[in-house]
C-alpha atoms as a PDB file:
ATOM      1  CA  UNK A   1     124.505 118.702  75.115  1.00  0.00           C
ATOM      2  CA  UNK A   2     125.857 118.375  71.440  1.00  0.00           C
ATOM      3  CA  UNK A   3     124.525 121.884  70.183  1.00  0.00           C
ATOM      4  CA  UNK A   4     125.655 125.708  70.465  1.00  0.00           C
ATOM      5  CA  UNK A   5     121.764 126.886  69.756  1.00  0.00           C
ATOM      6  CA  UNK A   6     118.384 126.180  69.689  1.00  0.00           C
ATOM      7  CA  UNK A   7     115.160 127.590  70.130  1.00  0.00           C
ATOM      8  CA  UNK A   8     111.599 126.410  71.007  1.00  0.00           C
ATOM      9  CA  UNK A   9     108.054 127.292  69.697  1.00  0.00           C
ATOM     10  CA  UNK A  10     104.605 126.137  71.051  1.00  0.00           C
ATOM     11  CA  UNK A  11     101.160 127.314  71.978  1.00  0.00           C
ATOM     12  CA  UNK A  12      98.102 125.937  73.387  1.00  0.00           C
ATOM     13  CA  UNK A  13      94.307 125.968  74.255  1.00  0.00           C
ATOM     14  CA  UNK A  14      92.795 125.560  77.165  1.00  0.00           C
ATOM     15  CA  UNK A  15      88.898 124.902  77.777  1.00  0.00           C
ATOM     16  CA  UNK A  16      86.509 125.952  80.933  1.00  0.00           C
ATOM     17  CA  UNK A  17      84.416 122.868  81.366  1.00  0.00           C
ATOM     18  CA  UNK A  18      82.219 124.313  84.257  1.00  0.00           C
ATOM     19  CA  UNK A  19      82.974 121.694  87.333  1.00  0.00           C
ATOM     20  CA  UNK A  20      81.958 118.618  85.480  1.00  0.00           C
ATOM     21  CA  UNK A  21      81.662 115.186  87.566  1.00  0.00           C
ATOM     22  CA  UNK A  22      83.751 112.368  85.631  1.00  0.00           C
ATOM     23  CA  UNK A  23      84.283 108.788  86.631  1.00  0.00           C
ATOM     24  CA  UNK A  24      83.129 106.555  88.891  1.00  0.00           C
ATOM     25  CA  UNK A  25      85.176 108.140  92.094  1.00  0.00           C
ATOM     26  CA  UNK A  26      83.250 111.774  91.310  1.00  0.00           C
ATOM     27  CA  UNK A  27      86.456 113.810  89.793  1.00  0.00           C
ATOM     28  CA  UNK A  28      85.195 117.394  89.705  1.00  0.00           C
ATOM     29  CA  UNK A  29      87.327 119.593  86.982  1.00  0.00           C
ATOM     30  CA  UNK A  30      87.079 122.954  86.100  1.00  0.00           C
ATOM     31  CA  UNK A  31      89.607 123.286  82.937  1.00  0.00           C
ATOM     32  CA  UNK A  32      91.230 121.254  80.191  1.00  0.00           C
ATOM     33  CA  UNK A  33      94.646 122.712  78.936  1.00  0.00           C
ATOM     34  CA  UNK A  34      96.483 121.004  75.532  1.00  0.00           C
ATOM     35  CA  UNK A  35      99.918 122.274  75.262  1.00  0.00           C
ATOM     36  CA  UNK A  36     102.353 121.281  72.152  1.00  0.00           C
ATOM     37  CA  UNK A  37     105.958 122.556  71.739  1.00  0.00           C
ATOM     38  CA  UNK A  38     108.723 121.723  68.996  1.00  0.00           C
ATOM     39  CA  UNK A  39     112.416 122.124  69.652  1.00  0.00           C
ATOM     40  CA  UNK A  40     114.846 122.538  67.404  1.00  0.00           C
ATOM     41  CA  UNK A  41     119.170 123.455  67.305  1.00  0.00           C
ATOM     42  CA  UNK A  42     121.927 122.698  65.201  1.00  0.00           C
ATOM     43  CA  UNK A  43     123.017 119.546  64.017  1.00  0.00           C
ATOM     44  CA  UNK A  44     119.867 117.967  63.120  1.00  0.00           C
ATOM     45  CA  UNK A  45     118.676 118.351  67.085  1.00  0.00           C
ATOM     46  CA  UNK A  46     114.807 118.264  67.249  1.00  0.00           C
ATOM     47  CA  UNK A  47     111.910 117.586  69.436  1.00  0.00           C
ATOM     48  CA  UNK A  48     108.402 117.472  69.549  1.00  0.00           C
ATOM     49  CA  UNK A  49     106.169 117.110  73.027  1.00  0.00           C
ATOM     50  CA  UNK A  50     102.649 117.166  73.761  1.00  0.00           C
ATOM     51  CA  UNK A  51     101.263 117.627  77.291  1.00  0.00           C
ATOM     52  CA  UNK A  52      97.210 117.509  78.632  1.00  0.00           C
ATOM     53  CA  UNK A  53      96.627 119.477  82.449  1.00  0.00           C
ATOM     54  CA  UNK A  54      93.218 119.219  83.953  1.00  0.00           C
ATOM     55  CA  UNK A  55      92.424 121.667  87.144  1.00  0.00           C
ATOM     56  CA  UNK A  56      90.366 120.315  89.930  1.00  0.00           C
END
């Protein structure tokens, strides 16, 4: 991979939206989840990525 270390951070929130109804074909979700996490390792190797979950 190019790098003898590295380590990753994140966190993240997640939201209870109580069964709401969304869209025309009637998608029923329950919770929202935002996640973010930032890699890093030696020789200038870094990363960032975001991700969004929904629960049905």
């Amino acid at each position: 991979m190019g790098f003898t270390w590295s380590a990753k951070v994140g966190g993240g929130i997640e939201i209870d939206v109580g069964c709401q109804e969304f869209g025309a074909v009637g998608l029923k979700l329950s919770r929202i989840r935002l996640v973010a996490r930032y890699f890093i390792g030696d020789n200038n190797i870094t990363g960032t990525s975001v991700g969004l979950g929904f629960s049905f």
